[in-house]
N, C-alpha and C. Protein backbone atom coordinates (compact mmCIF):
# COMPACT_ATOMS: atom_id res chain seq x y z
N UNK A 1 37.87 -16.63 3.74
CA UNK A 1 37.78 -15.20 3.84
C UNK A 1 36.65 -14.86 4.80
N UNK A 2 36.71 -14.25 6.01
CA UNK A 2 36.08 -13.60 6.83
C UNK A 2 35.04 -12.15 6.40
N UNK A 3 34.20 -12.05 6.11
CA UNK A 3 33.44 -11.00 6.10
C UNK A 3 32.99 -10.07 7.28
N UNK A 4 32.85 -9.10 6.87
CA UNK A 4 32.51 -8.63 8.57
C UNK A 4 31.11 -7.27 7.39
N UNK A 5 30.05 -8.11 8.33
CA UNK A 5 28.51 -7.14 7.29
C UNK A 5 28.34 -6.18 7.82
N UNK A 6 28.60 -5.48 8.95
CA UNK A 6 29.17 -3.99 9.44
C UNK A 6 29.66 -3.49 8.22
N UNK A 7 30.80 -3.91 7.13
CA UNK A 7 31.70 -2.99 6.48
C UNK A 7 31.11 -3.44 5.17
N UNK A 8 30.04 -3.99 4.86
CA UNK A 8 29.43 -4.34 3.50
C UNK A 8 28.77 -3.11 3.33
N UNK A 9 28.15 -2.66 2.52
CA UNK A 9 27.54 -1.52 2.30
C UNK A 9 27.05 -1.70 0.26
N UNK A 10 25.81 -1.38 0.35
CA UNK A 10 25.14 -1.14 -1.26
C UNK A 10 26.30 -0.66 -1.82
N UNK A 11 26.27 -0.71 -2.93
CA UNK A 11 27.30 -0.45 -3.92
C UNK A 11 26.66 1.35 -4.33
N UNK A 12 25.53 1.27 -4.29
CA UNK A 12 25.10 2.02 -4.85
C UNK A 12 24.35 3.28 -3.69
N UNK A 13 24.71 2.79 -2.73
CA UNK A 13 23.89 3.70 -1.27
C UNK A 13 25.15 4.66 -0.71
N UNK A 14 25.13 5.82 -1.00
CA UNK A 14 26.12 6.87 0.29
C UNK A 14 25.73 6.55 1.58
N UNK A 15 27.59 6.84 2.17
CA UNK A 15 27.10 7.13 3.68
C UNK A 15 27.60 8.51 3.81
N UNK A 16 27.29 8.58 5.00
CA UNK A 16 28.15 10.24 5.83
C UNK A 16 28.91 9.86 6.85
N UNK A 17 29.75 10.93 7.15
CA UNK A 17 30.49 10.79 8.24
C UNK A 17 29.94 10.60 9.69
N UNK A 18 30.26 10.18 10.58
CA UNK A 18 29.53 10.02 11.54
C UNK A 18 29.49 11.41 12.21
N UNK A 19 28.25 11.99 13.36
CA UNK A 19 28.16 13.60 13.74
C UNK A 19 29.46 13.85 14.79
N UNK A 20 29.44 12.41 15.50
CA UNK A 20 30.62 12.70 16.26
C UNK A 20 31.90 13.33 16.07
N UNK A 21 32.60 12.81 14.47
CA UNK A 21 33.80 13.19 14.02
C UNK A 21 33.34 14.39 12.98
N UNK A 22 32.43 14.85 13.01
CA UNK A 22 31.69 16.10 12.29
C UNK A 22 32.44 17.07 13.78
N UNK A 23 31.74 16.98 14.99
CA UNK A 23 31.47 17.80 15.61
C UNK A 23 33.08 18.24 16.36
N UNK A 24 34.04 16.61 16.33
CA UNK A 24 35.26 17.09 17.01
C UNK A 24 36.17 18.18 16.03
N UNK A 25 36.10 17.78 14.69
CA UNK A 25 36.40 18.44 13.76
C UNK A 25 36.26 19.69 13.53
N UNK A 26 35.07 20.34 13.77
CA UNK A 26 34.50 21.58 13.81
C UNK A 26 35.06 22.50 15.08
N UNK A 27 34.36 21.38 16.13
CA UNK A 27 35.90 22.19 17.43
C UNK A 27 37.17 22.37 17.71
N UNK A 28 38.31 21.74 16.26
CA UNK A 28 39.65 21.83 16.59
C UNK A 28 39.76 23.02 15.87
N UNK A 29 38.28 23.31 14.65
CA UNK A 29 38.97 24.37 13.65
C UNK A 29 38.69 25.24 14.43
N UNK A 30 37.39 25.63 15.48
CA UNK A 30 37.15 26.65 16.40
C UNK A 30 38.17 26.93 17.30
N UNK A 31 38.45 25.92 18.35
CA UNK A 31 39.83 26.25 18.75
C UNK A 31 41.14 26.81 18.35
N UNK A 32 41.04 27.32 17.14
CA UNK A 32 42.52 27.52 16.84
C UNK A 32 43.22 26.79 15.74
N UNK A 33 43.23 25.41 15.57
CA UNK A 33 43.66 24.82 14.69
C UNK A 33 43.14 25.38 12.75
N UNK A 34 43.92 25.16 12.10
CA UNK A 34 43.73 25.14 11.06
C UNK A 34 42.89 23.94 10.23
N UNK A 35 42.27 24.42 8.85
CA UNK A 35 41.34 23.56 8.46
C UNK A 35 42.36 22.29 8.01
N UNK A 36 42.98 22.60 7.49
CA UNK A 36 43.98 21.53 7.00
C UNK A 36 44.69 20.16 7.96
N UNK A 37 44.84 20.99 9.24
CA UNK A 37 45.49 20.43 10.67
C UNK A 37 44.48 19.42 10.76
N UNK A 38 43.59 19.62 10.48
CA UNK A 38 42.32 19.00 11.75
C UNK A 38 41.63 18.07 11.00
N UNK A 39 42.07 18.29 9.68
CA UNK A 39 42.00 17.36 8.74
C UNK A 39 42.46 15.74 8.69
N UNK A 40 43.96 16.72 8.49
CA UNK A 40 45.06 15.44 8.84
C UNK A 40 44.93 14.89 10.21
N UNK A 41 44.67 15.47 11.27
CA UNK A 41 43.97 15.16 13.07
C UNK A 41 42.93 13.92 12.54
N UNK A 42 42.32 13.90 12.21
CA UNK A 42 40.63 12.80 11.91
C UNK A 42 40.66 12.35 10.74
N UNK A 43 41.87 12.49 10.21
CA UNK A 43 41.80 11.66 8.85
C UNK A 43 40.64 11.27 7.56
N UNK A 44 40.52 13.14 7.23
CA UNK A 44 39.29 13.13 6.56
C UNK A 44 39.86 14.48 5.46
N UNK A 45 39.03 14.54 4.28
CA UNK A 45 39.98 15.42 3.56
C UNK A 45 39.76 16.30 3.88
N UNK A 46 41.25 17.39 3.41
CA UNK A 46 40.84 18.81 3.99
C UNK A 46 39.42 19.82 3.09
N UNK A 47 39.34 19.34 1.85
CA UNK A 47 37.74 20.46 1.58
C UNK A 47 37.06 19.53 2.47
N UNK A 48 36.94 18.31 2.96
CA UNK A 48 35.62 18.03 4.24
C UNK A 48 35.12 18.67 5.16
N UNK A 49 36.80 18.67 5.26
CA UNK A 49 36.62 19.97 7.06
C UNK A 49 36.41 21.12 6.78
N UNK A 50 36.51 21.58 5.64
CA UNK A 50 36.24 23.28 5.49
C UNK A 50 35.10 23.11 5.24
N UNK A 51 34.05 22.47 4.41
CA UNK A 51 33.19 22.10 4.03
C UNK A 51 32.11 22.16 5.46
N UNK A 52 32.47 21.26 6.53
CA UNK A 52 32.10 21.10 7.54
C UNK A 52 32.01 22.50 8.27
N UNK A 53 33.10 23.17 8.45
CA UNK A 53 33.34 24.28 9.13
C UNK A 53 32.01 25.10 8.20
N UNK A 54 32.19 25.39 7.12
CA UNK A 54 31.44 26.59 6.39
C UNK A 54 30.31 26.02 6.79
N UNK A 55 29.89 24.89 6.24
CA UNK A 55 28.15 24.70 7.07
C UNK A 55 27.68 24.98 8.50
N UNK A 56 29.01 24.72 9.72
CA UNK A 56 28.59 25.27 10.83
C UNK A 56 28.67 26.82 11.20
N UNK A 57 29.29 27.37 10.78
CA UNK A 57 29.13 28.78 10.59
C UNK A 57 27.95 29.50 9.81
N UNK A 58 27.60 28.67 8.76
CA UNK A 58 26.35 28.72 8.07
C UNK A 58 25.02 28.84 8.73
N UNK A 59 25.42 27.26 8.92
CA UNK A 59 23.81 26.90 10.16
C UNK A 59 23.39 26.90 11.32
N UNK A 60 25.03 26.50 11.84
CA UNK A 60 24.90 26.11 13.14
C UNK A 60 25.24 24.96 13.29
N UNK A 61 24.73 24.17 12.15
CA UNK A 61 24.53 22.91 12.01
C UNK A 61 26.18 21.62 11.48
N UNK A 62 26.21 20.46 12.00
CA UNK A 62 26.60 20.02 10.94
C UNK A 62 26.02 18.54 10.85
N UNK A 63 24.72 18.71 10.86
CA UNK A 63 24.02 17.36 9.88
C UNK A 63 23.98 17.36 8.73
N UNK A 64 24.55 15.98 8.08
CA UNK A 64 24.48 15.97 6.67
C UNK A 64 23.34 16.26 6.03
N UNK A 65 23.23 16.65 5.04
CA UNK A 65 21.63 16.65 4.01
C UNK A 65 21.39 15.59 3.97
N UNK A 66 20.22 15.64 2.91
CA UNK A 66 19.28 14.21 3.05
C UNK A 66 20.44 13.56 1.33
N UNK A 67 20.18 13.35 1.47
CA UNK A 67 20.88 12.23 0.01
C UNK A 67 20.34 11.79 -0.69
N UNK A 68 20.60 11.64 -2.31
CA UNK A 68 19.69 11.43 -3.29
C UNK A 68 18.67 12.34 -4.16
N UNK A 69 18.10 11.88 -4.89
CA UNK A 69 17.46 13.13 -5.53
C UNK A 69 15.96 13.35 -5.10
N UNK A 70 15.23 15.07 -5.26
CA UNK A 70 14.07 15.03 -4.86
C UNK A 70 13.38 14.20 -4.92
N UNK A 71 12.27 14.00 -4.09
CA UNK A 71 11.01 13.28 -4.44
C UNK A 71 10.04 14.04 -5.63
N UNK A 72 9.44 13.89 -6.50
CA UNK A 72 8.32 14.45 -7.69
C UNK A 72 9.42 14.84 -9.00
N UNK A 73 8.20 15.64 -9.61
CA UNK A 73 8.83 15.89 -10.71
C UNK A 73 9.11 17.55 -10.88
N UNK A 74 10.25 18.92 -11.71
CA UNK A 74 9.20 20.17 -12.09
C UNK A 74 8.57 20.14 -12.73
N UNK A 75 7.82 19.11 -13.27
CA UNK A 75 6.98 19.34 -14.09
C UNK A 75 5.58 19.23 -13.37
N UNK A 76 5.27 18.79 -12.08
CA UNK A 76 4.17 18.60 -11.56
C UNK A 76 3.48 19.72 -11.30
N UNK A 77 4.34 20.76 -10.52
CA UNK A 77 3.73 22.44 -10.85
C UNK A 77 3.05 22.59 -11.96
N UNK A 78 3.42 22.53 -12.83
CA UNK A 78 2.69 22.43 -14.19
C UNK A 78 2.13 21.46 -14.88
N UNK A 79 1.52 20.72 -14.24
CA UNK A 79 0.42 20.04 -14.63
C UNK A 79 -0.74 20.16 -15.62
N UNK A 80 -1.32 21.02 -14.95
CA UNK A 80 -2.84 21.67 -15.85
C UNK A 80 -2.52 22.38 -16.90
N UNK A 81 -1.10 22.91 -17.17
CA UNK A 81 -0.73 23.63 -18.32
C UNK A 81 -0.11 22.75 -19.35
N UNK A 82 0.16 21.65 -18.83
CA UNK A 82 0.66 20.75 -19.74
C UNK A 82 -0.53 19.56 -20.33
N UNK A 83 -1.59 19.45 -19.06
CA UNK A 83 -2.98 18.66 -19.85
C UNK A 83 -3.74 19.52 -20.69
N UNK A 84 -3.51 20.77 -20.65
CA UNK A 84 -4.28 22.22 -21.22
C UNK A 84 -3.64 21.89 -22.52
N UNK A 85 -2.45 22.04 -22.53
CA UNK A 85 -1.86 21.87 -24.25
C UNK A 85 -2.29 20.65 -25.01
N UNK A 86 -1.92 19.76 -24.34
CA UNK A 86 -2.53 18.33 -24.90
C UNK A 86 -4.26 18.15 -24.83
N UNK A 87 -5.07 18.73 -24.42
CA UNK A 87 -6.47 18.85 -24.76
C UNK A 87 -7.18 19.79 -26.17
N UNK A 88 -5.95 20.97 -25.60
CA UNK A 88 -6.18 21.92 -27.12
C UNK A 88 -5.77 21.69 -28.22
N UNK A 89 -4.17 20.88 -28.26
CA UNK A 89 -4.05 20.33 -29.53
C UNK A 89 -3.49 19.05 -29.41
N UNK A 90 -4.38 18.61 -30.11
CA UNK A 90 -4.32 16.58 -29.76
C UNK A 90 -2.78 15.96 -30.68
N UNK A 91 -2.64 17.18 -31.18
CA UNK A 91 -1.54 16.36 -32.82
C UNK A 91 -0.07 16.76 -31.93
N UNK A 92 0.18 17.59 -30.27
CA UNK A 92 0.81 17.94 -30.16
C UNK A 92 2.46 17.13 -30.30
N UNK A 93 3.76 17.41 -30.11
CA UNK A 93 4.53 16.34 -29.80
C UNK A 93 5.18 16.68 -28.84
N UNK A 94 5.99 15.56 -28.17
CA UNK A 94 6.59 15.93 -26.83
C UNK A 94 7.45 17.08 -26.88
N UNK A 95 8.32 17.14 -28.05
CA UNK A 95 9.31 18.41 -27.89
C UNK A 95 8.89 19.44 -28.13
N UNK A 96 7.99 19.82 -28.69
CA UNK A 96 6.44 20.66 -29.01
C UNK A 96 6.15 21.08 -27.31
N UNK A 97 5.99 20.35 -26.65
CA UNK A 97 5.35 20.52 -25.17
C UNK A 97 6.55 20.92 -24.17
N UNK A 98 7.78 20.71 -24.61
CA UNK A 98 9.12 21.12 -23.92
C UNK A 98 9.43 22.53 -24.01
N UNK A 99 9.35 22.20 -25.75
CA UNK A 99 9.48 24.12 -26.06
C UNK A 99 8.07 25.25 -25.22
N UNK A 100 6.79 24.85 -25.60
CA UNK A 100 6.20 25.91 -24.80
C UNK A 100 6.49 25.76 -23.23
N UNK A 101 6.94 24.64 -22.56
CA UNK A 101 7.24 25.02 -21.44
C UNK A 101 7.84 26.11 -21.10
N UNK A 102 9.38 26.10 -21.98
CA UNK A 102 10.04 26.90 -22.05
C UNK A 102 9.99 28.51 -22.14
N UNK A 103 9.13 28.48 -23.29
CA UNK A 103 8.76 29.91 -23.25
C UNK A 103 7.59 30.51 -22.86
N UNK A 104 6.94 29.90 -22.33
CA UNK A 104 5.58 30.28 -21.56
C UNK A 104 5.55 30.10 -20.01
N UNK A 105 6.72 29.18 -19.67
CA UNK A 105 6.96 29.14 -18.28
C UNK A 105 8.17 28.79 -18.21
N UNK A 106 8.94 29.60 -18.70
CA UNK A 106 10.27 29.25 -18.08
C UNK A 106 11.02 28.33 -17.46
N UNK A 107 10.48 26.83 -17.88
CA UNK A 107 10.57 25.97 -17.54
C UNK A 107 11.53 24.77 -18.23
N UNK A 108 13.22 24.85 -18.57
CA UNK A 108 13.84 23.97 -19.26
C UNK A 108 13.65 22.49 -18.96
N UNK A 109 13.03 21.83 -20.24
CA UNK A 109 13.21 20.55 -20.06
C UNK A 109 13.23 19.81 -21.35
N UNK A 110 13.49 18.19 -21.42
CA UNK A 110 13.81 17.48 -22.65
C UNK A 110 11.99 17.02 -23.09
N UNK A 111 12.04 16.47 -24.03
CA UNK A 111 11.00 15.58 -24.22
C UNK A 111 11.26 13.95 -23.33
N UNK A 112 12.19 14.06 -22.91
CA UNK A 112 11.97 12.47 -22.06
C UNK A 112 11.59 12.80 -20.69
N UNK A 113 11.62 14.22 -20.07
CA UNK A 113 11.17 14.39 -18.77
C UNK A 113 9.59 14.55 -19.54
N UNK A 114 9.23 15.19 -19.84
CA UNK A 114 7.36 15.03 -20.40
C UNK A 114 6.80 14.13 -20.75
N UNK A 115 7.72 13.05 -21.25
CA UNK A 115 7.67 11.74 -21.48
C UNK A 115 7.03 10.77 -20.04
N UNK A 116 7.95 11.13 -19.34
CA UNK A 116 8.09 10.80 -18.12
C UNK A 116 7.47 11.20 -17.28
N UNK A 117 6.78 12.54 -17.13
CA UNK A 117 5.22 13.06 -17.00
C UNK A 117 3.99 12.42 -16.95
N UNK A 118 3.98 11.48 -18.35
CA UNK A 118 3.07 11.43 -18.99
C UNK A 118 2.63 9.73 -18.34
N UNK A 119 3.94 8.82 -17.88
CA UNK A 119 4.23 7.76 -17.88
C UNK A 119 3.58 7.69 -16.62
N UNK A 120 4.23 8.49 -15.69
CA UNK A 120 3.54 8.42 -14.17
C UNK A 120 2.71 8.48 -13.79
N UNK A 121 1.78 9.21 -14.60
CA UNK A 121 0.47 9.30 -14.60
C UNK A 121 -0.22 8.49 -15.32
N UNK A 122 0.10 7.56 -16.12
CA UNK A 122 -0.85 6.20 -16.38
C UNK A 122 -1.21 6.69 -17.70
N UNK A 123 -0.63 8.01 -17.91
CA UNK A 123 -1.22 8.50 -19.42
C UNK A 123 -0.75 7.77 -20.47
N UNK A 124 -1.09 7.62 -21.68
CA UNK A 124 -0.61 7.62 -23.23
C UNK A 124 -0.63 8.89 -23.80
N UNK A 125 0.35 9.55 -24.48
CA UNK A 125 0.14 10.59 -25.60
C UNK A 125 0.61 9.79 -27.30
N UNK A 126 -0.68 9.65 -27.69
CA UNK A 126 -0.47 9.31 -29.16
C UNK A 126 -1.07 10.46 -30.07
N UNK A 127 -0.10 10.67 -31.30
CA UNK A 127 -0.70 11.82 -31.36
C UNK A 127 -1.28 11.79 -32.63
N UNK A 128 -1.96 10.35 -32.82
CA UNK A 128 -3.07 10.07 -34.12
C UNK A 128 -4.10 8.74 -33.22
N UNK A 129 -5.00 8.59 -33.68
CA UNK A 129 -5.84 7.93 -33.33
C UNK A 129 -5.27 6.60 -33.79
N UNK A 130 -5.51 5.57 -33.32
CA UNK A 130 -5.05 4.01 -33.50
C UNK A 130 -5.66 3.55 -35.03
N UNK A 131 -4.92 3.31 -36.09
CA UNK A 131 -5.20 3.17 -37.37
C UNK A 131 -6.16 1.40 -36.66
N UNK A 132 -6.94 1.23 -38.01
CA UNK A 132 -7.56 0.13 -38.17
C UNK A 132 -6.60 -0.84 -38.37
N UNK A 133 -7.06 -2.42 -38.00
CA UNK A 133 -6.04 -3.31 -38.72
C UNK A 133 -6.06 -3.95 -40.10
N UNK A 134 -4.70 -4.16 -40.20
CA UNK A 134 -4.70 -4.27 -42.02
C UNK A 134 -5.31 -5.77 -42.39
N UNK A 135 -6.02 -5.81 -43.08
CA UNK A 135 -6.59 -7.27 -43.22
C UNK A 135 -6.07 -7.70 -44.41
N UNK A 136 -5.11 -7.20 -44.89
CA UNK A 136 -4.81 -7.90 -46.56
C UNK A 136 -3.73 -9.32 -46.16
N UNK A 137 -3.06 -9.92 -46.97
CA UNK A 137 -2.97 -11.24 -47.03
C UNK A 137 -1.16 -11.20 -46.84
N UNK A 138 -0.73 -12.16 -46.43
CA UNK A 138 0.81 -12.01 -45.95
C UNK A 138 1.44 -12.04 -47.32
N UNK A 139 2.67 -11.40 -47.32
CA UNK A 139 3.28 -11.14 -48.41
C UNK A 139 4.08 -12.29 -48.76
N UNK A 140 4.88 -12.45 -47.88
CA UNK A 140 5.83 -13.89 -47.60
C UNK A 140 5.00 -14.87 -47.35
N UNK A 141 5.63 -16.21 -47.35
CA UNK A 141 5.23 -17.54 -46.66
C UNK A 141 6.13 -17.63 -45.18
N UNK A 142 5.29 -17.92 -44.36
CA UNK A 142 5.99 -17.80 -42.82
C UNK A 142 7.27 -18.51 -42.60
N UNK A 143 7.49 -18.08 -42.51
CA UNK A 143 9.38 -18.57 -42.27
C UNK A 143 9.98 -19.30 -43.39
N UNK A 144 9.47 -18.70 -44.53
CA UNK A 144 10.55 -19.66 -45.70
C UNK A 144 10.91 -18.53 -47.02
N UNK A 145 11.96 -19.12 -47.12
CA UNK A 145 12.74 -17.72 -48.23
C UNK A 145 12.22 -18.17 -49.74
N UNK A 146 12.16 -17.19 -50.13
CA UNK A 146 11.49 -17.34 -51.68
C UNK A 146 13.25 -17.35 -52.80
N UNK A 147 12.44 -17.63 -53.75
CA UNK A 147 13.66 -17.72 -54.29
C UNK A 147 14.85 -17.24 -54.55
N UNK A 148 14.89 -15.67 -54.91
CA UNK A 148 15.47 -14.87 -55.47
C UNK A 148 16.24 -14.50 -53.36
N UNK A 149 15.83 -14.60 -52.71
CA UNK A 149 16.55 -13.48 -51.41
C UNK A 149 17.15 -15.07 -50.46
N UNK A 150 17.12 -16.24 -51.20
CA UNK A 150 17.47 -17.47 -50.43
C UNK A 150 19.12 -17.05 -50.34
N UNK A 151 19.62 -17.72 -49.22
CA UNK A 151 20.71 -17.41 -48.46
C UNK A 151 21.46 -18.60 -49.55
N UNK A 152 22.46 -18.01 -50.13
CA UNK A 152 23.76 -19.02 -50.82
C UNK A 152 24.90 -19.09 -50.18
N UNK A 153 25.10 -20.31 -50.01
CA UNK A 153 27.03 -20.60 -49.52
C UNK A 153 27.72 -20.07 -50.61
N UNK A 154 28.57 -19.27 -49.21
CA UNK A 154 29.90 -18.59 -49.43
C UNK A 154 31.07 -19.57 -49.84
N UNK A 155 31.04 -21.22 -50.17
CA UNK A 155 31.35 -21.99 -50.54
C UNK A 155 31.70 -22.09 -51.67
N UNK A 156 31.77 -22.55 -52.41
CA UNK A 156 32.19 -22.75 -54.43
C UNK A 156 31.70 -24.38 -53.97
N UNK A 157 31.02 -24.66 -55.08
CA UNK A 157 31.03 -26.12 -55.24
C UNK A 157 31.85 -26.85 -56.36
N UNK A 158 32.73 -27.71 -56.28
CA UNK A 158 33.86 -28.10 -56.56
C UNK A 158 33.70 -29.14 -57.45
């Protein structure tokens, strides 16, 4: 089997169309042709080409956007309002810190994005102080079953 690494591509990486077949596309619909025509012309679907068309009428433009998701977080805007809560009340909890987002700044989010806040920044939120360690004596014997919870064959002895 012949490979050709031109046509390999991440599994997981978009591409775009190339600007060239952006731009002939855009000039058959200007010329006259229909979005659909010019479609089937460059062999690309027809919402592409309308798609294409509406952005150049839009912008001017038809470079693709950038791809993928923002860089940061919304929660970085709100930063100091979110170390402000967690300074004033230490017992707070994450969904605790979601909800006043919410209603103090209009800001919808889960407890795993504050979570995730909290992570990026190298923080911990615990929201009790680290108990002492327990020094009392093991309950069990390390790896051996006591009598009464010992594992019996599902066997009959005969």
């Amino acid at each position: 089997m012949i490979l050709y690494t031109e046509l390999i591509r991440e599994a997981d990486m978009g591409f775009y169309y190339g600007l060239d077949l952006r731009r002939r596309v855009v000039d058959a619909i200007d010329g006259g042709m229909s979005a659909r025509s010019a479609a089937a012309r460059f062999s690309v679907a027809p919402s592409t080409a309308i798609n294409w068309h509406r952005q150049w009428r839009e912008n001017g433009s038809v470079e693709p956007a950038r791809q993928g998701q923002p860089t940061g977080s919304k929660l970085d805007a709100h930063e100091g309002f979110i170390l402000e809560l967690v300074e004033n009340e230490k017992d707070i909890a994450l969904h605790e810190i979601a909800d006043k987002l919410l209603t103090e700044r209009g800001v919808r989010t889960c407890a795993a994005t504050v979570w995730y806040f909290f992570s990026k920044r190298g923080l911990t939120h615990k929201k009790r102080q680290r108990m002492p360690r327990n020094n009392s004596a093991r309950m069990s014997s390390p790896g051996g079953r006591s009598g009464s919870t010992a594992r019996r064959s599902l066997i009959p002895n005969d």
